[in-house]
C-alpha atoms as a PDB file:
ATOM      1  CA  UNK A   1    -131.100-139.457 -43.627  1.00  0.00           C
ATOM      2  CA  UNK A   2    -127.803-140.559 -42.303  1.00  0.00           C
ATOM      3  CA  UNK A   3    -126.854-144.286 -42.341  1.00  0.00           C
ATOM      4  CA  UNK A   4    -126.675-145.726 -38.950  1.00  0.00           C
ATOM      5  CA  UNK A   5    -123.596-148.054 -38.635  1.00  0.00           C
ATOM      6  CA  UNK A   6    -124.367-151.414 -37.880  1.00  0.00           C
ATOM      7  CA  UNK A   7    -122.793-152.787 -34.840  1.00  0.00           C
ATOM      8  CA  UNK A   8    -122.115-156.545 -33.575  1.00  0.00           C
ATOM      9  CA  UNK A   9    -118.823-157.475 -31.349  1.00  0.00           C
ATOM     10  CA  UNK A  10    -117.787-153.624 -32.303  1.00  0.00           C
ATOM     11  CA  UNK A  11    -120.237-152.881 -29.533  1.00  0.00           C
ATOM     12  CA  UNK A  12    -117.421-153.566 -26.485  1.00  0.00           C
ATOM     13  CA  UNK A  13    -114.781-151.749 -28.456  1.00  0.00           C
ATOM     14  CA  UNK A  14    -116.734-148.755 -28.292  1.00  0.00           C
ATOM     15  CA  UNK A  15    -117.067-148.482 -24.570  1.00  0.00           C
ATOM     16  CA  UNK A  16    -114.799-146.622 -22.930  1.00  0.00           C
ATOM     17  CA  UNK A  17    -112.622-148.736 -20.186  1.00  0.00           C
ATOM     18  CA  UNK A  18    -113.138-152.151 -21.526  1.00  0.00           C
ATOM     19  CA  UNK A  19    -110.273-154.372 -22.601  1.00  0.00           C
ATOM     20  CA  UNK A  20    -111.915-154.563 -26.175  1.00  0.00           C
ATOM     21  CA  UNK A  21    -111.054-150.800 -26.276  1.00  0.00           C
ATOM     22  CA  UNK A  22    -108.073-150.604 -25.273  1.00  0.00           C
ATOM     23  CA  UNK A  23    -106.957-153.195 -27.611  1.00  0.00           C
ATOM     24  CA  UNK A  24    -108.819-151.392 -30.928  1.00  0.00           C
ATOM     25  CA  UNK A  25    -106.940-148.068 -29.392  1.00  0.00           C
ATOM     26  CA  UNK A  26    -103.678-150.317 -29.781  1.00  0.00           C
ATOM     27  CA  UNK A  27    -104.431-151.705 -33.482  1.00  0.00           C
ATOM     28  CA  UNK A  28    -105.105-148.129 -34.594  1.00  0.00           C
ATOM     29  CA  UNK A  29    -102.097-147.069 -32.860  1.00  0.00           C
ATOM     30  CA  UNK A  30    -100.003-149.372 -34.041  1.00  0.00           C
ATOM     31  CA  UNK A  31    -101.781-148.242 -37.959  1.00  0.00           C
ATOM     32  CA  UNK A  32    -101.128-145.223 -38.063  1.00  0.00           C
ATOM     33  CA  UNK A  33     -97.429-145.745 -37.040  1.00  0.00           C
ATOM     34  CA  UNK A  34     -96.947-147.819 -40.041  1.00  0.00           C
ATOM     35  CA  UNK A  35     -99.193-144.984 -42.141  1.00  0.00           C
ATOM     36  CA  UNK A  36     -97.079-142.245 -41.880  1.00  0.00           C
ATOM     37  CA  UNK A  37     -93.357-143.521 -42.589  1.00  0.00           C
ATOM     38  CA  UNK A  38     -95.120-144.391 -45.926  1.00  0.00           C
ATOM     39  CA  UNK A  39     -95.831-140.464 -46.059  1.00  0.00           C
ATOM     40  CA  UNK A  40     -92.064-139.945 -45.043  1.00  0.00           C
ATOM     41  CA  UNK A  41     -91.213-142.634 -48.204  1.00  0.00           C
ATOM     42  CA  UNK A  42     -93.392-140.422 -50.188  1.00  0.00           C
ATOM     43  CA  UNK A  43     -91.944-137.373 -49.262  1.00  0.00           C
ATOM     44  CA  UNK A  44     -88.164-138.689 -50.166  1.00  0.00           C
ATOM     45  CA  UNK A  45     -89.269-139.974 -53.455  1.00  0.00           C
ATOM     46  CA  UNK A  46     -90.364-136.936 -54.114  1.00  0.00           C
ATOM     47  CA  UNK A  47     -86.961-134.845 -52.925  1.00  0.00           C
ATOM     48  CA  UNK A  48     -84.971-137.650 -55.119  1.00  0.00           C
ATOM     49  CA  UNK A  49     -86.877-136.664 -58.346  1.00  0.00           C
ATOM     50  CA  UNK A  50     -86.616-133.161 -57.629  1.00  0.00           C
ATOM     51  CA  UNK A  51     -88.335-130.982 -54.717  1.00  0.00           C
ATOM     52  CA  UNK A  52     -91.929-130.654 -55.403  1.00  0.00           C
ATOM     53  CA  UNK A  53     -92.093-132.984 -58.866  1.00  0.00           C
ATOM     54  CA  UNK A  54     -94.520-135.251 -56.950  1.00  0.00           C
ATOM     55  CA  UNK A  55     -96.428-132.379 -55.558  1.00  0.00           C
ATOM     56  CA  UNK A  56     -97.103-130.614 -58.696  1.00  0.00           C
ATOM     57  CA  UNK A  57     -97.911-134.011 -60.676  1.00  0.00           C
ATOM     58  CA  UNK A  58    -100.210-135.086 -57.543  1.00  0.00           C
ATOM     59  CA  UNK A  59    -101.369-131.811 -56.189  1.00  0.00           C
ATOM     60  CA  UNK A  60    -104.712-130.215 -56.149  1.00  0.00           C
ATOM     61  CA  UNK A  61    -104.736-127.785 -58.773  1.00  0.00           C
ATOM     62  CA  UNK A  62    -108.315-125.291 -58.691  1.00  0.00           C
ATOM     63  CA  UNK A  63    -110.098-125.072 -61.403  1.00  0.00           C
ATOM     64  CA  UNK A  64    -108.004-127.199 -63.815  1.00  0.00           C
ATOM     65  CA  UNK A  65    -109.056-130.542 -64.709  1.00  0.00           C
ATOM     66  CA  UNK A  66    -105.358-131.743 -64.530  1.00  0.00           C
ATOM     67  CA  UNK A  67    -105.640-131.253 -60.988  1.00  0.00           C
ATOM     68  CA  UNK A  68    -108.430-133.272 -60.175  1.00  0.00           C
ATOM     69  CA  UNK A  69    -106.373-135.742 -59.548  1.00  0.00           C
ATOM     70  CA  UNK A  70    -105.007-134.243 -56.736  1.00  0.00           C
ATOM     71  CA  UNK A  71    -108.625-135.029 -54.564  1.00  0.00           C
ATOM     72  CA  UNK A  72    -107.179-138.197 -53.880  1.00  0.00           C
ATOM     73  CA  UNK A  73    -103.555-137.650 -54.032  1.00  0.00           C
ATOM     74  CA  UNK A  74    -102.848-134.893 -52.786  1.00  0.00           C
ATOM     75  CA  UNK A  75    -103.028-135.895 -48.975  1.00  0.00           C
ATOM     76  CA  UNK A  76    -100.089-138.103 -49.483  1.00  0.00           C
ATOM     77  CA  UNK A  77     -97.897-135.475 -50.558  1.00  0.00           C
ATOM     78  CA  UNK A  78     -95.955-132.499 -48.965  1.00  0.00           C
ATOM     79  CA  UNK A  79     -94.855-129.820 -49.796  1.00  0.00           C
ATOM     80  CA  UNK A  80     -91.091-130.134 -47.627  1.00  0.00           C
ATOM     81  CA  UNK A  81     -89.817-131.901 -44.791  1.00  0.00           C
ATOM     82  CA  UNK A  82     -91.154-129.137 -42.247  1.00  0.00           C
ATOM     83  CA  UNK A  83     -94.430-129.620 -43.501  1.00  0.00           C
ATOM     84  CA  UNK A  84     -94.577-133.353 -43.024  1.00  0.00           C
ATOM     85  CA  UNK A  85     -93.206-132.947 -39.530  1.00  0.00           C
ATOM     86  CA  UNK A  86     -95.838-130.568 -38.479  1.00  0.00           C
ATOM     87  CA  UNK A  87     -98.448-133.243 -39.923  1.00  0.00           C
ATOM     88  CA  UNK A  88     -97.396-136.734 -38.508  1.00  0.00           C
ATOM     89  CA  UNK A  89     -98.048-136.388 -34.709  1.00  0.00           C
ATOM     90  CA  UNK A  90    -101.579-134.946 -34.744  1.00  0.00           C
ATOM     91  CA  UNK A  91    -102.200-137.542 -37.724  1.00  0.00           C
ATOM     92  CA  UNK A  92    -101.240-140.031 -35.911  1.00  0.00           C
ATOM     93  CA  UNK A  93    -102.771-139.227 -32.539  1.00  0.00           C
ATOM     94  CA  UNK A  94    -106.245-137.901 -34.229  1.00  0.00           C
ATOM     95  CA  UNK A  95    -106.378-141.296 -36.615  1.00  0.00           C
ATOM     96  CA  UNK A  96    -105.927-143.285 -33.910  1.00  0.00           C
ATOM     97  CA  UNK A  97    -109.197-142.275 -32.356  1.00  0.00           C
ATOM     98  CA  UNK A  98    -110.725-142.126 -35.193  1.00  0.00           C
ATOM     99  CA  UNK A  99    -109.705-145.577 -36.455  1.00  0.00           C
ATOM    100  CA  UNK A 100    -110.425-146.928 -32.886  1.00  0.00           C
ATOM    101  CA  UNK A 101    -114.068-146.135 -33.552  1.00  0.00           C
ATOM    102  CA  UNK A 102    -114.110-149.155 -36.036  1.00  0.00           C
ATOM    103  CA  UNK A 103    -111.332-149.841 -39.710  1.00  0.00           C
ATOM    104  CA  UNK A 104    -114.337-150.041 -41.624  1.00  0.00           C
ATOM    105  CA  UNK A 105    -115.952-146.616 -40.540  1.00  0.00           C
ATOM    106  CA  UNK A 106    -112.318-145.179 -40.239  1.00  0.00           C
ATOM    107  CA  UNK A 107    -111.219-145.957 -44.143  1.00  0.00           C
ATOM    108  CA  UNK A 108    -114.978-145.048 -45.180  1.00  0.00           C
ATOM    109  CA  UNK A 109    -114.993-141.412 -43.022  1.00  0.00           C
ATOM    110  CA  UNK A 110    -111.441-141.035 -44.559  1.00  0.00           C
ATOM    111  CA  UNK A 111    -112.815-140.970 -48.074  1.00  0.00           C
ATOM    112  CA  UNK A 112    -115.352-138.867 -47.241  1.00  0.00           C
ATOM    113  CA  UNK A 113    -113.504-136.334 -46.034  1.00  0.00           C
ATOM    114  CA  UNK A 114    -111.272-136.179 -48.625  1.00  0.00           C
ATOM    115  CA  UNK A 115    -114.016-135.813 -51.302  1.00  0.00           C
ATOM    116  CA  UNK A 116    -115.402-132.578 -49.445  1.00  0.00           C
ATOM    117  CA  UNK A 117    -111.997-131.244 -48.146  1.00  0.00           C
ATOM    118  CA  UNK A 118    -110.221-131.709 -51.945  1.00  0.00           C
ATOM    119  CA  UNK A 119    -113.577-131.508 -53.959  1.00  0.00           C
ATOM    120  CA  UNK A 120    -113.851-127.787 -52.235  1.00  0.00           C
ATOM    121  CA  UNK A 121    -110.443-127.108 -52.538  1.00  0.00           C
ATOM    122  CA  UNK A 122    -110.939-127.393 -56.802  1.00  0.00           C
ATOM    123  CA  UNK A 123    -113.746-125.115 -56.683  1.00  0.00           C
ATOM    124  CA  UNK A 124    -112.842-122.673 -54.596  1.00  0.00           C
ATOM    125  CA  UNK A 125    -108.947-122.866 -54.396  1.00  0.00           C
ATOM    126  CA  UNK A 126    -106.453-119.977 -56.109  1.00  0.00           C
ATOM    127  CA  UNK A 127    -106.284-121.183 -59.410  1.00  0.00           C
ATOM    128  CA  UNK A 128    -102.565-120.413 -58.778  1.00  0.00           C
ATOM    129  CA  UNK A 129    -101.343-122.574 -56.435  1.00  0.00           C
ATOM    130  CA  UNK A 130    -100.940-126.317 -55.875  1.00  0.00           C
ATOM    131  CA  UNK A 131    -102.175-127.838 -52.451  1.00  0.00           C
ATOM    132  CA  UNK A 132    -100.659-130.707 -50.613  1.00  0.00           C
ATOM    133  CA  UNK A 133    -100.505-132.251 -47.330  1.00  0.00           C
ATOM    134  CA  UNK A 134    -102.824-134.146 -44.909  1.00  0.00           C
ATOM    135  CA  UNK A 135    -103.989-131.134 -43.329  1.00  0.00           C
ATOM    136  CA  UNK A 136    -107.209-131.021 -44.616  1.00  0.00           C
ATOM    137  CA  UNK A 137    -107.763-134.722 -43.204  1.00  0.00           C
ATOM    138  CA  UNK A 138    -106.240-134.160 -39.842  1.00  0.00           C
ATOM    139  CA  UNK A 139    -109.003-131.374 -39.556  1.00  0.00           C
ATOM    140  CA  UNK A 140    -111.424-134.049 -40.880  1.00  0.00           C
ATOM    141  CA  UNK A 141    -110.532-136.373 -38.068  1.00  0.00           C
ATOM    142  CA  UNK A 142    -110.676-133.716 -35.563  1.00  0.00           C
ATOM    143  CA  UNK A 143    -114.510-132.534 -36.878  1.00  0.00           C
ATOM    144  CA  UNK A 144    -114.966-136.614 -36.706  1.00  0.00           C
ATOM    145  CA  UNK A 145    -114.348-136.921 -33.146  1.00  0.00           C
ATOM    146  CA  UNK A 146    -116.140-133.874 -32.030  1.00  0.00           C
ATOM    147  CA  UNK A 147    -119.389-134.882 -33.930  1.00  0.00           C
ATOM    148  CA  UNK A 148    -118.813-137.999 -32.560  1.00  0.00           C
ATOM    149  CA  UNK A 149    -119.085-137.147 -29.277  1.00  0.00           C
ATOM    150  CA  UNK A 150    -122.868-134.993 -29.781  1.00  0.00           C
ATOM    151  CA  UNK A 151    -124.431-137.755 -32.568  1.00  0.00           C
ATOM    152  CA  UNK A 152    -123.431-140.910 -30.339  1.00  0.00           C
ATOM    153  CA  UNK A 153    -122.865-139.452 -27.112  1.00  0.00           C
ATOM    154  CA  UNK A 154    -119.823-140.384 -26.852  1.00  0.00           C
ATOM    155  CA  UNK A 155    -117.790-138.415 -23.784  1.00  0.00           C
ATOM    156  CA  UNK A 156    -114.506-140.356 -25.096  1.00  0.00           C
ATOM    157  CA  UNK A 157    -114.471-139.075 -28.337  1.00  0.00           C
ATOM    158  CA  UNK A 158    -115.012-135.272 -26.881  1.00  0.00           C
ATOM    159  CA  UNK A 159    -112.357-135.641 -24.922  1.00  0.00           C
ATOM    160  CA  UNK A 160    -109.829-136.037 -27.410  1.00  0.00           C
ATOM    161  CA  UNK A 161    -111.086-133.234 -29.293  1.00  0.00           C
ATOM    162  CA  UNK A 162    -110.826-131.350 -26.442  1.00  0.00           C
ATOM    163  CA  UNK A 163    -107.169-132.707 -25.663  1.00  0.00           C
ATOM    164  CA  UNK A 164    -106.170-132.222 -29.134  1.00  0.00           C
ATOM    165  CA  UNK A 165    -107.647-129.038 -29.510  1.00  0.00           C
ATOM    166  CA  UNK A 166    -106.084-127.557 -26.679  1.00  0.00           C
ATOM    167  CA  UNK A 167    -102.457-129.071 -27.667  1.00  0.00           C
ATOM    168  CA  UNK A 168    -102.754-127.378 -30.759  1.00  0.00           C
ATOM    169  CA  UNK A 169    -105.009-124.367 -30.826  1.00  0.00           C
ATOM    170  CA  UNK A 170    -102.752-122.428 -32.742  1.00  0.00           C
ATOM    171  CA  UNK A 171    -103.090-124.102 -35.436  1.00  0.00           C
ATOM    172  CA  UNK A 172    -106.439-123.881 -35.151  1.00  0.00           C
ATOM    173  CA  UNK A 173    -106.827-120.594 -36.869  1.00  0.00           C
ATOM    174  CA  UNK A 174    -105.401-122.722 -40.198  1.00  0.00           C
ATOM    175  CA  UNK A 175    -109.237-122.572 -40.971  1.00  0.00           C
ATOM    176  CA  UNK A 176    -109.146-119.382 -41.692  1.00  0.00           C
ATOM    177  CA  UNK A 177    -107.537-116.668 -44.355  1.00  0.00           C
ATOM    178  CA  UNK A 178    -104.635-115.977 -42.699  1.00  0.00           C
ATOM    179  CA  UNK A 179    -101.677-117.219 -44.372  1.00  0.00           C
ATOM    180  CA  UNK A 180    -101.870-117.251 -48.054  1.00  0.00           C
ATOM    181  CA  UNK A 181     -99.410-120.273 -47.988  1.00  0.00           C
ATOM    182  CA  UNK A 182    -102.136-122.163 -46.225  1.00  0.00           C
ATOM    183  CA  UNK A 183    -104.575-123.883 -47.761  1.00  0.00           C
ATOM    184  CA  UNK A 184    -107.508-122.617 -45.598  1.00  0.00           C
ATOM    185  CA  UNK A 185    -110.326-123.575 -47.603  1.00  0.00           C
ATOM    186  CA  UNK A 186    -108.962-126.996 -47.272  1.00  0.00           C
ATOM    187  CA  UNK A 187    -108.710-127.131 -43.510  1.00  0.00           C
ATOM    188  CA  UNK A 188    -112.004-125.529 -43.216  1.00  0.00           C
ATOM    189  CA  UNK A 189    -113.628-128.169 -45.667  1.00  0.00           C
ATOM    190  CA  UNK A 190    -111.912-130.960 -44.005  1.00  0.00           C
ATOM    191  CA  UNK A 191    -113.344-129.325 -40.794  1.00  0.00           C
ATOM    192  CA  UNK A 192    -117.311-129.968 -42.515  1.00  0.00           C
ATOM    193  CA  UNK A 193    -116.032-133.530 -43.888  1.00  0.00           C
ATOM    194  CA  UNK A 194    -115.614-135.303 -40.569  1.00  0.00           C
ATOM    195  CA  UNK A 195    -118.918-133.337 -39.674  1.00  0.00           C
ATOM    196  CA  UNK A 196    -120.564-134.950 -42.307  1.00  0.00           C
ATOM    197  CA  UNK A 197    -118.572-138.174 -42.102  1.00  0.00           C
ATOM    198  CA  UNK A 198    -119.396-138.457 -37.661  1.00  0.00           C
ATOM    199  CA  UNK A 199    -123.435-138.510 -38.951  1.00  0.00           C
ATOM    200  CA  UNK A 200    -123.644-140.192 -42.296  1.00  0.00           C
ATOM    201  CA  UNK A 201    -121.487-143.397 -40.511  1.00  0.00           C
ATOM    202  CA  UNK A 202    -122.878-143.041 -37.057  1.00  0.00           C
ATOM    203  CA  UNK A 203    -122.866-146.064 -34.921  1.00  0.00           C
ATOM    204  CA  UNK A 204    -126.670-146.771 -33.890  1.00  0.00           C
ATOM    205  CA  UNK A 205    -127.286-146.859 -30.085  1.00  0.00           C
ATOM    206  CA  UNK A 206    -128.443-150.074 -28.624  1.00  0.00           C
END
């Protein structure tokens, strides 16, 4: 049974239109523009020591207990600049909504996700490779808002998925085996994480 998310003042911030929303949409924002320069810091530490020493070190690697590590590493880390580019806008306009929904069920979904996305990723990964990147959460958050939107009825949160969706459909198909330099076990997993994540920390309806 999943855990229904209590709810005091958080109640205003959740409808749609109030001034209590708009201002949580701001804070999260505002987040998740300070979030990812800290991935871009990352990223240049990373090119100082030598392209892809962090990444290895920090990586997911399947089936080795070396890269276990990676679970909770690994979506701080990228594999180049290109790769980081392609991953800060929908982060930041997917955790936004996400984090609007409440920092408390935001941090706690986050976790989640990564534990299924990265978890998965070990088990059923290529042995052979090393995975990086926030991909696998930015699916999570995306999974998130659409379950969301059916569990709590919630036409805002479907909307974005819908927005998002559409603004970047073709990277939709990330979730599946297309590109063997994409990890899409990882998207796919991250995908099932915010699933999970939307009805384990559902807000109860009052």
């Amino acid at each position: 049974m999943g855990y229904e998310w209590a709810t005091t003042r958080s109640d205003e911030a959740a409808r749609f239109g109030t001034e209590a929303f708009y201002a949580s949409v701001g804070r999260a924002f505002v987040t998740m523009c300070a979030i990812v320069p800290a991935l871009f810091l990352v990223e240049a530490i990373d090119v100082a020591l030598g392209p892809g020493t962090l990444d290895v070190a920090g990586g997911i690697i399947p089936h080795r207990l070396d890269g276990l590590d990676g679970i909770l590493f690994s979506p701080f880390l990228h594999a180049d600049w290109d790769h980081l580019y392609g991953n800060a806008v929908p982060l930041i306009l997917l955790g936004t909504f996400a984090m609007a929904g409440g920092a408390r069920r935001f941090i706690w979904s986050t976790f989640l996700i990564m534990m299924v996305s990265g978890i998965g990723v070990w088990f059923i990964g290529d042995p052979n490779t090393v995975t990086v990147g926030a991909s696998g959460v930015i699916f999570g958050y995306l999974g998130l808002l659409l379950m969301r939107g059916i569990v709590e009825r919630s036409w805002w949160n479907f909307a974005v998925f819908l927005f998002i969706g559409l603004l970047y459909w073709y990277q939709l198909y990330g979730i599946l085996p297309t590109d063997p330099r994409v990890s899409w076990q990882g998207h796919l997993l991250g995908l099932l994480g915010g699933f999970i994540a939307a009805v384990v920390f559902r807000r109860r309806r009052l």
